[in-house]
N, C-alpha and C. Protein backbone atom coordinates (compact mmCIF):
# COMPACT_ATOMS: atom_id res chain seq x y z
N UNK A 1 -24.16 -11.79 27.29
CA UNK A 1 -24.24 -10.60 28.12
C UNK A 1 -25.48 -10.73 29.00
N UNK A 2 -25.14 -10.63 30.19
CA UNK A 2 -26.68 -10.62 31.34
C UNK A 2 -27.25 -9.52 31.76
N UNK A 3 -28.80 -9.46 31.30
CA UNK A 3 -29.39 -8.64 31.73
C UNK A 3 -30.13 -8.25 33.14
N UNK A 4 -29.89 -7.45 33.39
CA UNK A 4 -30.93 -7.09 35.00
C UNK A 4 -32.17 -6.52 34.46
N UNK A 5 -33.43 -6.95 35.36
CA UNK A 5 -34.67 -6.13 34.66
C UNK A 5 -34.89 -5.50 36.06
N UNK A 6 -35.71 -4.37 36.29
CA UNK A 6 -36.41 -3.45 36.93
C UNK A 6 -37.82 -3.34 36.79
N UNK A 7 -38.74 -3.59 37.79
CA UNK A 7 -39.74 -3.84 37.91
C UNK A 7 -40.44 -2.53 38.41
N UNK A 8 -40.43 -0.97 37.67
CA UNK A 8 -41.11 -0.06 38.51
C UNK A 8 -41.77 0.49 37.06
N UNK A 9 -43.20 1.09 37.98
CA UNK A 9 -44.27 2.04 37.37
C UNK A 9 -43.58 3.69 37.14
N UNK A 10 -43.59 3.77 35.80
CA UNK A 10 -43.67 5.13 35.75
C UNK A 10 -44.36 6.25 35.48
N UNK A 11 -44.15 7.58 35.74
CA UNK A 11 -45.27 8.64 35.41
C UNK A 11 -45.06 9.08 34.42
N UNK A 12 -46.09 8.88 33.16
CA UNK A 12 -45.96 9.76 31.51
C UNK A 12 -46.59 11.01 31.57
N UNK A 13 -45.52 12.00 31.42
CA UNK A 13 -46.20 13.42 30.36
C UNK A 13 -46.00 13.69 29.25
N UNK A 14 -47.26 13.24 28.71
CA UNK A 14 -47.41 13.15 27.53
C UNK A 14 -47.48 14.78 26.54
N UNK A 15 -47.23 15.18 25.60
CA UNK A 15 -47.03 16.46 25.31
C UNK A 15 -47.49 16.08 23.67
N UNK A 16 -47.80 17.27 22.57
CA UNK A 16 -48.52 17.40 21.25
C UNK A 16 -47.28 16.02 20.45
N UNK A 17 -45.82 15.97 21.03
CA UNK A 17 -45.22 15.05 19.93
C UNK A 17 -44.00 14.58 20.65
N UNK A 18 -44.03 14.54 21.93
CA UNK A 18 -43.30 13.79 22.60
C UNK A 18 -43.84 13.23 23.87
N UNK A 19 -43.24 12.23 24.67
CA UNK A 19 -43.84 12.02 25.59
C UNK A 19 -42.25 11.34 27.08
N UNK A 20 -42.70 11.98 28.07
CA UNK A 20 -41.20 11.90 29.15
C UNK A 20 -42.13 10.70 29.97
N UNK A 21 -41.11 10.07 30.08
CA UNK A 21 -41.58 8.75 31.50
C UNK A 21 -40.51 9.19 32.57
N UNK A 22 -41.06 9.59 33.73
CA UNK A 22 -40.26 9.59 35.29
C UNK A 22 -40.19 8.52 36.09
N UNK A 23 -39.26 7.73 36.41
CA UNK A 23 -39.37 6.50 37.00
C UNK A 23 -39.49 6.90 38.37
N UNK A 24 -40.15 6.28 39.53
CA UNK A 24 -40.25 6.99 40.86
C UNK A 24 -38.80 6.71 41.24
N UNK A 25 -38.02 5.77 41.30
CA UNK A 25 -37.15 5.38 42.25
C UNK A 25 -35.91 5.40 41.39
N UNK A 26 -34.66 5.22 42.63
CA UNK A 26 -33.70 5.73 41.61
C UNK A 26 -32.74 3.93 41.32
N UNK A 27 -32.49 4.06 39.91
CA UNK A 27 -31.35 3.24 39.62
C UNK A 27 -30.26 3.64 39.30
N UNK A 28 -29.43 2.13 40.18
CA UNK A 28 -28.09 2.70 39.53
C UNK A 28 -27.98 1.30 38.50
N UNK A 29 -27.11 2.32 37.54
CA UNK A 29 -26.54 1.97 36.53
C UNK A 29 -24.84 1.69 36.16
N UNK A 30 -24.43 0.00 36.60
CA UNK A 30 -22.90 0.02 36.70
C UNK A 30 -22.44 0.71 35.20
N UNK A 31 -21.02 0.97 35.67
CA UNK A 31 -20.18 1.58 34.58
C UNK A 31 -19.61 0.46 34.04
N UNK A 32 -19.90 -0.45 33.55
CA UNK A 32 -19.15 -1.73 33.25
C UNK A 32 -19.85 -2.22 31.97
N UNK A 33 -20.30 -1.23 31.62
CA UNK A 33 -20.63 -1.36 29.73
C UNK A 33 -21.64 -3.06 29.64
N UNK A 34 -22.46 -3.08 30.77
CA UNK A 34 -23.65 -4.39 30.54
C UNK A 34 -24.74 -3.47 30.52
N UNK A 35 -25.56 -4.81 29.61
CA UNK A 35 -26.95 -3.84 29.12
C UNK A 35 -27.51 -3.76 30.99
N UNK A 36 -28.60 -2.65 30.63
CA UNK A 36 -29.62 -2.53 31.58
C UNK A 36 -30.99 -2.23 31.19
N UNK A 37 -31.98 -2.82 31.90
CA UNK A 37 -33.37 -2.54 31.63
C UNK A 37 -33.95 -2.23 32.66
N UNK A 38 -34.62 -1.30 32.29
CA UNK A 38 -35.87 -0.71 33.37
C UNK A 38 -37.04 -1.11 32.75
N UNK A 39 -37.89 -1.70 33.89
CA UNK A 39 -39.51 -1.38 32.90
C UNK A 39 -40.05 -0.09 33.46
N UNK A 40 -40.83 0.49 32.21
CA UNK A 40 -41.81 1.50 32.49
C UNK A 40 -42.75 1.04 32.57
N UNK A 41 -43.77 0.15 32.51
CA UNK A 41 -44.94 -0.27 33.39
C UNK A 41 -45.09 -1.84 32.40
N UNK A 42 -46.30 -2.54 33.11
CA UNK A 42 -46.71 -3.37 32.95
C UNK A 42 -48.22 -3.27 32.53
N UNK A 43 -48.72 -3.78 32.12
CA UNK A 43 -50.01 -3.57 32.16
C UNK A 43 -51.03 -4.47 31.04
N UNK A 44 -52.01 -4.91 31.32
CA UNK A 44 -53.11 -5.81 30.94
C UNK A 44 -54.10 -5.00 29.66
N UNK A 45 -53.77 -5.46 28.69
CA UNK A 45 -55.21 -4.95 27.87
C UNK A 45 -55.99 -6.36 27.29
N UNK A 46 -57.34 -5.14 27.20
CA UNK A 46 -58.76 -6.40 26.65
C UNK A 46 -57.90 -6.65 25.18
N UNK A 47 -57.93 -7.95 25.04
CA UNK A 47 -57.98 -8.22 23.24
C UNK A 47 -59.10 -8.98 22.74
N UNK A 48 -59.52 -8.89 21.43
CA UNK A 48 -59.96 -9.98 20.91
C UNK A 48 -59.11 -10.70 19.86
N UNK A 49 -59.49 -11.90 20.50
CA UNK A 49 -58.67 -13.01 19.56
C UNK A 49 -58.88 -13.84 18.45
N UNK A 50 -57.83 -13.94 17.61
CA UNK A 50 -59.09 -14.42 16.15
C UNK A 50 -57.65 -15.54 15.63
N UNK A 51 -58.65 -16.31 14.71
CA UNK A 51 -57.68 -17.46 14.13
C UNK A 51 -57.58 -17.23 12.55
N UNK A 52 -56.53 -17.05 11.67
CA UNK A 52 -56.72 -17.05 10.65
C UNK A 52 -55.85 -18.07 10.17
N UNK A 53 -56.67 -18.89 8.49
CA UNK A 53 -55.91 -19.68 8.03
C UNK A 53 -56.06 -19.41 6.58
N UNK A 54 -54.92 -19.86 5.66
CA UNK A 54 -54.43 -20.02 3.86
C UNK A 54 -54.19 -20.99 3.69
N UNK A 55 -54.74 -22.18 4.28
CA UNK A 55 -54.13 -23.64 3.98
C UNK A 55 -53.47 -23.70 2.52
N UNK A 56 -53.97 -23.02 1.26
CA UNK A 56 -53.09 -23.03 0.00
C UNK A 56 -51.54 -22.45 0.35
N UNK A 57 -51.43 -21.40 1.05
CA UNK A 57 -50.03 -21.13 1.44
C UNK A 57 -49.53 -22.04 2.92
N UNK A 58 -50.14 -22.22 3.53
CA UNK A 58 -49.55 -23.11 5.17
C UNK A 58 -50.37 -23.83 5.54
N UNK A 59 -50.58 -25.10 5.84
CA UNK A 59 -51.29 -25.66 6.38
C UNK A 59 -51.10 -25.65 8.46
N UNK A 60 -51.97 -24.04 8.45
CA UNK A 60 -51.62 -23.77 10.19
C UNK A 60 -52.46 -22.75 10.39
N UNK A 61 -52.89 -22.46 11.44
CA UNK A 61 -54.09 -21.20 12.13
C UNK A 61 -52.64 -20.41 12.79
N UNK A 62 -52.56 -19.36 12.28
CA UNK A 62 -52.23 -18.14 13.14
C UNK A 62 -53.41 -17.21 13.83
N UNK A 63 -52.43 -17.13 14.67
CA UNK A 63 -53.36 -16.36 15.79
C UNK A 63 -53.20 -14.98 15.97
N UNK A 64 -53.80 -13.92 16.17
CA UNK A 64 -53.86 -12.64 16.25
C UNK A 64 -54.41 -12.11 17.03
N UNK A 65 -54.13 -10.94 17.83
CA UNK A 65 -54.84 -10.90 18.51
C UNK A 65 -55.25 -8.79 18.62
N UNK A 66 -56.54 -8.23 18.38
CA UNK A 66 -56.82 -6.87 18.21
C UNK A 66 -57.15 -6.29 19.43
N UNK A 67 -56.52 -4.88 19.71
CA UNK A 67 -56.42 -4.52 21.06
C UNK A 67 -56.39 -2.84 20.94
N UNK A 68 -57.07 -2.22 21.93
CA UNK A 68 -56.84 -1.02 21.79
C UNK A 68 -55.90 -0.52 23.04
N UNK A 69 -54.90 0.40 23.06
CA UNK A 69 -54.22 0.79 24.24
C UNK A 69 -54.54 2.14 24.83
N UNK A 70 -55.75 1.25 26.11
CA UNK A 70 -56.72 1.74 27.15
C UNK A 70 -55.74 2.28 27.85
N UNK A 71 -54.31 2.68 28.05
CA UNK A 71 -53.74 3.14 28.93
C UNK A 71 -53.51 4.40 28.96
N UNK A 72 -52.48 5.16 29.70
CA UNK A 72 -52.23 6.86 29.80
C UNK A 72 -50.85 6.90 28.63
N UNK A 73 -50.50 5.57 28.52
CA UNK A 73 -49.16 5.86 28.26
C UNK A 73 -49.10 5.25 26.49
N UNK A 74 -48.16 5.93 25.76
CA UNK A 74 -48.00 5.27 24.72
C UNK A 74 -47.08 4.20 24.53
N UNK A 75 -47.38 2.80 23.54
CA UNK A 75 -46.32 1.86 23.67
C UNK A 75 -45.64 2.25 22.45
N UNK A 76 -44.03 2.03 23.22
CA UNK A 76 -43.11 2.40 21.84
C UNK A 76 -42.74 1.43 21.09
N UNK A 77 -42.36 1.67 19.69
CA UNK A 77 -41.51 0.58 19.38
C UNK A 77 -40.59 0.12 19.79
N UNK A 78 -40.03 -1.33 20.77
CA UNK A 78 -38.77 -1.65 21.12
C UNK A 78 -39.83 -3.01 21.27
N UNK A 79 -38.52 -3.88 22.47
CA UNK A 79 -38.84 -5.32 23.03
C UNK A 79 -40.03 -4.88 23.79
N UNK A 80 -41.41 -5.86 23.45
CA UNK A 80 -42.26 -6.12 24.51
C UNK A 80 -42.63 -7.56 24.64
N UNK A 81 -42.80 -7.69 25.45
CA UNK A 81 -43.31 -9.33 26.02
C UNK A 81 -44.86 -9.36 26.13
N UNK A 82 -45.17 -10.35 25.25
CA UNK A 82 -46.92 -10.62 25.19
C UNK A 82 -47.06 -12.04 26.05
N UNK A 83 -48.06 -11.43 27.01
CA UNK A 83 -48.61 -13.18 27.66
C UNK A 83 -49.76 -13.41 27.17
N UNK A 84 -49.98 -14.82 27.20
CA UNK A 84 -51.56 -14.85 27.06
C UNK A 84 -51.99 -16.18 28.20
N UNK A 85 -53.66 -15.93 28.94
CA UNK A 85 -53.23 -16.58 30.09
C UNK A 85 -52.00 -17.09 30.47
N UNK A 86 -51.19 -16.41 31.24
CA UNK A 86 -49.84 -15.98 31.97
C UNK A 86 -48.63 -16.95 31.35
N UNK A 87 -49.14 -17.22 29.91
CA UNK A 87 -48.25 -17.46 29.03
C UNK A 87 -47.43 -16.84 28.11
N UNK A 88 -46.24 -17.04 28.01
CA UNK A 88 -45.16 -15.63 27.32
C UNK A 88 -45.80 -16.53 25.87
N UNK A 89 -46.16 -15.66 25.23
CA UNK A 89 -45.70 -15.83 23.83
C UNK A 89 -45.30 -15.28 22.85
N UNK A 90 -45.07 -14.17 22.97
CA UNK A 90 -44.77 -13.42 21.99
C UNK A 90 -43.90 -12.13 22.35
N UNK A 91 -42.48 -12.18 21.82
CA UNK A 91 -41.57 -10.79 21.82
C UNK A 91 -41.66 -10.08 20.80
N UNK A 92 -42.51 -9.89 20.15
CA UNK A 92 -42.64 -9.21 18.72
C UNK A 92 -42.50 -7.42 19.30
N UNK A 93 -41.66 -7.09 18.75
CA UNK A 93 -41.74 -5.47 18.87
C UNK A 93 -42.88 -4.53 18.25
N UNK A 94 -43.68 -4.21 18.63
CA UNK A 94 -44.79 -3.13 18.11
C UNK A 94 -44.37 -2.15 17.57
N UNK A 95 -44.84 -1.14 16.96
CA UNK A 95 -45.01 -0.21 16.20
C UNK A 95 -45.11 0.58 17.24
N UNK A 96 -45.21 2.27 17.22
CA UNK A 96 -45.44 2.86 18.41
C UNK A 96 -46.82 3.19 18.35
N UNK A 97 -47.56 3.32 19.36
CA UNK A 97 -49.30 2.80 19.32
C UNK A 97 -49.36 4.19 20.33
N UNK A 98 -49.91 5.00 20.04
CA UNK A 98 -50.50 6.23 21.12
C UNK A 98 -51.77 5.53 21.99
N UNK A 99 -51.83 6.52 22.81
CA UNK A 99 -53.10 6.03 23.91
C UNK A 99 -54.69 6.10 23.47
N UNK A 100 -55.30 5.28 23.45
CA UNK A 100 -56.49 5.22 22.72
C UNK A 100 -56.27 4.38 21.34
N UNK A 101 -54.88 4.42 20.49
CA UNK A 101 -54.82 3.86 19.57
C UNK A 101 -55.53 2.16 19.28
N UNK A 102 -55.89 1.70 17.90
CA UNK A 102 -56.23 0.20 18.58
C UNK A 102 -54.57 -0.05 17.43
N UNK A 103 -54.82 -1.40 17.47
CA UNK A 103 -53.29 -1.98 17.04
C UNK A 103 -53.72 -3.60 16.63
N UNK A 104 -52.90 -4.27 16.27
CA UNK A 104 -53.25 -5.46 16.14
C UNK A 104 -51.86 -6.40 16.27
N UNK A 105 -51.37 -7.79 17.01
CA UNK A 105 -50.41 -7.88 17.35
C UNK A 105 -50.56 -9.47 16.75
N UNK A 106 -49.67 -9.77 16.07
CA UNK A 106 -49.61 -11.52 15.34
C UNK A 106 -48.85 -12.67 16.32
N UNK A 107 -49.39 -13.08 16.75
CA UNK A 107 -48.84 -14.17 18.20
C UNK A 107 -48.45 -15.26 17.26
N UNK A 108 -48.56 -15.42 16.07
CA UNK A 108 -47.84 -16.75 15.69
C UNK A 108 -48.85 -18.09 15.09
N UNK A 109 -48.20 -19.12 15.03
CA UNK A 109 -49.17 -20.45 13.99
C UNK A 109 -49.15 -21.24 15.97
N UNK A 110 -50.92 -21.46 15.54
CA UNK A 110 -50.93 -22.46 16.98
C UNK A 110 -51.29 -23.89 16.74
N UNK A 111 -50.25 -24.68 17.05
CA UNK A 111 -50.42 -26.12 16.65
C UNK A 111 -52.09 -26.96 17.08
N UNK A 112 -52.45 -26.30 18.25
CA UNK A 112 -53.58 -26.70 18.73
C UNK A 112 -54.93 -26.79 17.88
N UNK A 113 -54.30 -26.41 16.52
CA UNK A 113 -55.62 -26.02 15.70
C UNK A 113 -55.13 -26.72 13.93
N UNK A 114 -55.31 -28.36 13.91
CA UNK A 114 -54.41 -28.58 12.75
C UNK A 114 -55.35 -28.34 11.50
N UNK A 115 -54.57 -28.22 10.44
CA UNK A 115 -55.39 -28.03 8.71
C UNK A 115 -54.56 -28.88 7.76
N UNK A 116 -56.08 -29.35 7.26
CA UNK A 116 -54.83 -30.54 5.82
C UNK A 116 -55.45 -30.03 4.58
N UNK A 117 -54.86 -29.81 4.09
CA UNK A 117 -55.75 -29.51 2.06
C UNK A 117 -55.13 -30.39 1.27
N UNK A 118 -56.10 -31.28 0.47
CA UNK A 118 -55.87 -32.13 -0.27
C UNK A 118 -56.69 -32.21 -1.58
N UNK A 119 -56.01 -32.24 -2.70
CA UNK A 119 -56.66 -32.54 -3.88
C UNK A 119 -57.90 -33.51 -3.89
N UNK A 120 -59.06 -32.88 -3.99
CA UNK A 120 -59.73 -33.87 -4.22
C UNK A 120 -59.97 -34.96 -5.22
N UNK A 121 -59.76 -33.79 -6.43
CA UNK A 121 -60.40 -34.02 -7.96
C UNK A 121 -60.24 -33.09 -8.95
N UNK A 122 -59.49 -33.52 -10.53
CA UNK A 122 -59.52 -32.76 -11.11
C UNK A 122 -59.49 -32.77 -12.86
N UNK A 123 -60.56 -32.02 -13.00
CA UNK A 123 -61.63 -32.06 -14.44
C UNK A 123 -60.76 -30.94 -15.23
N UNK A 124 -60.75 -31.48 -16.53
CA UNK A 124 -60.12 -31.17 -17.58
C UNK A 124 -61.37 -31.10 -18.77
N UNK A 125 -62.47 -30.19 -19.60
CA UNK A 125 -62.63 -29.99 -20.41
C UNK A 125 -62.65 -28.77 -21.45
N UNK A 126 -62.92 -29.36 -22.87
CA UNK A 126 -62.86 -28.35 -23.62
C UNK A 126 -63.98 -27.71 -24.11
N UNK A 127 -63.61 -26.29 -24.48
CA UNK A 127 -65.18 -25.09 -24.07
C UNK A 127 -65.05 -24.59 -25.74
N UNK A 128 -65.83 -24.02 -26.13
CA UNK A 128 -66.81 -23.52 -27.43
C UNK A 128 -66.03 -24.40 -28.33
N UNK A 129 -66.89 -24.31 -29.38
CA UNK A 129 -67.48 -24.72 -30.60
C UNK A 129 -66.72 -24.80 -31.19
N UNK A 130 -65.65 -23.70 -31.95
CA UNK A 130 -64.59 -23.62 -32.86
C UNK A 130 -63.26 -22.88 -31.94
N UNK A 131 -63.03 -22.60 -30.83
CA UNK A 131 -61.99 -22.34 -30.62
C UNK A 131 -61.02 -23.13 -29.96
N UNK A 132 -60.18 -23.45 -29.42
CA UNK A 132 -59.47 -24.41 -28.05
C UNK A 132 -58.79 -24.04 -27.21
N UNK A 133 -60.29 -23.59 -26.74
CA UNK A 133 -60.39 -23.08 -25.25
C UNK A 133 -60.44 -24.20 -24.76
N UNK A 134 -59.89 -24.61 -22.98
CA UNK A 134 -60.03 -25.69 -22.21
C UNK A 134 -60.32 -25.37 -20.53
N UNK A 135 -60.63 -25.61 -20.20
CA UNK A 135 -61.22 -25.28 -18.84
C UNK A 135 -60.80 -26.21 -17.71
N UNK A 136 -60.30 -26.01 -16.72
CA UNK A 136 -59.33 -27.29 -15.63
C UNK A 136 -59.95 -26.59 -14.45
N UNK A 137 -60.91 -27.41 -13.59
CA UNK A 137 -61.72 -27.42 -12.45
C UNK A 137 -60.48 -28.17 -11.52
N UNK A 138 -60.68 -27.65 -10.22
CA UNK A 138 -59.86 -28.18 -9.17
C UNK A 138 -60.57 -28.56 -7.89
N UNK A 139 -60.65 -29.56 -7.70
CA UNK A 139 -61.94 -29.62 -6.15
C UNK A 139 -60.64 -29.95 -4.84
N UNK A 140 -60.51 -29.12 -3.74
CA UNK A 140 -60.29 -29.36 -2.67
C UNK A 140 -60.92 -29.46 -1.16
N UNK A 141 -60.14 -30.63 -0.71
CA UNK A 141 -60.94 -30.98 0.58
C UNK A 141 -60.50 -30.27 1.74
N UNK A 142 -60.55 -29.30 2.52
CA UNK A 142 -60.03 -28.56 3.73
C UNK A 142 -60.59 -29.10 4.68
N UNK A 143 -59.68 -29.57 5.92
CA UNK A 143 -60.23 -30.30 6.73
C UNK A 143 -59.60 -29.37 8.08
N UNK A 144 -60.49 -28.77 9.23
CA UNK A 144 -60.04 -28.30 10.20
C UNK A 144 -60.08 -28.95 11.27
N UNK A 145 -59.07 -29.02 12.41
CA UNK A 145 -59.69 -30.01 13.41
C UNK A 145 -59.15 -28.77 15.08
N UNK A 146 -60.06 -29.16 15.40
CA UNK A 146 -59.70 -28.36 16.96
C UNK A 146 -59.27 -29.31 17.97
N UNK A 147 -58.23 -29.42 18.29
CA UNK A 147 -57.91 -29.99 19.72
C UNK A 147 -57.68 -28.85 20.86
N UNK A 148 -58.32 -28.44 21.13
CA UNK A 148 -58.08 -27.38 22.03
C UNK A 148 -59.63 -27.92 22.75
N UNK A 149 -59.37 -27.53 24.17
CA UNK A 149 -60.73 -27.72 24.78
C UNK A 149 -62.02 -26.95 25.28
N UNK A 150 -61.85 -25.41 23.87
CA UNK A 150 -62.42 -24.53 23.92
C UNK A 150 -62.98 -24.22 22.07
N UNK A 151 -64.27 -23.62 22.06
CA UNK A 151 -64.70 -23.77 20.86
C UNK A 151 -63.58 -22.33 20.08
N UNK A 152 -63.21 -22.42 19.29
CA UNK A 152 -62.83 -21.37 18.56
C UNK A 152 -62.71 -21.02 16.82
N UNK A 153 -63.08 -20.22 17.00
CA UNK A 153 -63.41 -19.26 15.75
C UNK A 153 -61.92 -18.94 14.33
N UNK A 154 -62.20 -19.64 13.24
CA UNK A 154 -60.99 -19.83 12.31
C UNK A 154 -61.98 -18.88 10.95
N UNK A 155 -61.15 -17.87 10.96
CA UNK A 155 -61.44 -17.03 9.57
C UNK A 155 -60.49 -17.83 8.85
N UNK A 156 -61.07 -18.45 7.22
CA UNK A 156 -60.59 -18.68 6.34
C UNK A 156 -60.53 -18.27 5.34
N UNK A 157 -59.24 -18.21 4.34
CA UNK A 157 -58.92 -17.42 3.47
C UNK A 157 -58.29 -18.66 2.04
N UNK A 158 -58.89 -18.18 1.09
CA UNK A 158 -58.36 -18.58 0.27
C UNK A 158 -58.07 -17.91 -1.15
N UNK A 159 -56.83 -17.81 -1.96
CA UNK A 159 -56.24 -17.01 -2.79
C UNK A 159 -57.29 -17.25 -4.15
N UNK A 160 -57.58 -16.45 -4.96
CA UNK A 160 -58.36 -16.77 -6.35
C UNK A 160 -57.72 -17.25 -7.52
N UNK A 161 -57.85 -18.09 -7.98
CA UNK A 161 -57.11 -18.71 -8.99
C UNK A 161 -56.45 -17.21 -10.08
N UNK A 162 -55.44 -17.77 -10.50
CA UNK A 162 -55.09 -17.00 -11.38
C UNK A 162 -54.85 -17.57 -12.44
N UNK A 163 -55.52 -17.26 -13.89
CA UNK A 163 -55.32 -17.36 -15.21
C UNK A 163 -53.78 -17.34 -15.94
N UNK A 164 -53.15 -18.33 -16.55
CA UNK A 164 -52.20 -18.50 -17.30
C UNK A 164 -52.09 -17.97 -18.81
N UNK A 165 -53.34 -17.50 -18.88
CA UNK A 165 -53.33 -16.37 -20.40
C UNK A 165 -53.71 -14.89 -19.77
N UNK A 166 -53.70 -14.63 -18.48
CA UNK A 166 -53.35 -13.80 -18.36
C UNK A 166 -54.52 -12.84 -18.48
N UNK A 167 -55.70 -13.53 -18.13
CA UNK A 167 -56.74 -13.17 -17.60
C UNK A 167 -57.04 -12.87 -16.46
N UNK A 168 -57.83 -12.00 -15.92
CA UNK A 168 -57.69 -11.98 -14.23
C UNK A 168 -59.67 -11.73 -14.14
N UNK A 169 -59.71 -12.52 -12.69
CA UNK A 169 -60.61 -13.42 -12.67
C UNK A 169 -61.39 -12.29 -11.20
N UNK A 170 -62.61 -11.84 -11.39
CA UNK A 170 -63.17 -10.96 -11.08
C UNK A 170 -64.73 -11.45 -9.77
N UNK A 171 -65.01 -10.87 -9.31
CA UNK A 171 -66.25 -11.39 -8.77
C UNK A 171 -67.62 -11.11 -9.49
């Protein structure tokens, strides 16, 4: 099925729990049961961008990116198109975000940023005096590499071991 898009700005009045968009110009809309789209606006917000990685669950940097919506208008939940330098990447549908709201939007794993985790080493001994207790140390090597030709910033995350007797393991 082919879509037509519409490229016009509209005017929001916004009200305590609804909000009307007036498109200036008029469309027509064939009777021939194909989708149609209008846009209600376009528009640029500041983000900051951050890299996060779990190499124990994926060896990959997803990217994220936190934004507040500086505009008049609220974004609804449906299809939106994310660029980043005037790159599409992302159709992820948002949540509906009021004006002023901030939001946070997940652009995906960026190859430009690879991660390897590898066993380094791993110690097996046994602990007190009269009981058999045993203790299993795990050493891993995380290796990040940037090919990108800009310095960037990787929050890393890693899960806390969890106990098989069913101990849970505290800071």
């Amino acid at each position: 099925m082919e879509t037509e898009a519409f490229d016009l700005s509209a005017v929001v009045e916004a009200n305590a729990t609804s909000a009307t968009f007036k498109i200036p110009a008029t469309v027509s809309v064939p009777a021939n049961n194909s989708v149609q789209k209008v846009s209600i606006v376009s528009m640029k917000l500041a983000a900051t961008l951050q890299y996060e990685a779990t190499p124990k669950l994926a060896e990959t940097a997803f990217l994220s990116a936190a934004a507040t919506n500086g505009s008049d208008y609220p974004l609804l939940a449906g299809a939106m198109n994310t660029f980043l330098d005037d790159t599409f990447i992302s159709g992820q549908p948002p949540k509906d975000r009021h004006a002023g709201e901030k939001f946070e939007l997940h652009l995906g794993a960026d190859e430009g940023i690879a991660i390897k985790r590898r066993l380094v080493n791993r110690f097996a001994e046994d602990t007190g005096l009269t009981s058999n207790g045993r203790r299993i140390t795990y050493e891993y090597l995380v290796t990040i590499t940037n090919n990108k030709k800009t310095a960037e910033r990787v929050m890393f995350k890693e899960p806390l071991p969890q106990s098989r007797q069913g101990r849970s393991w505290s800071n």
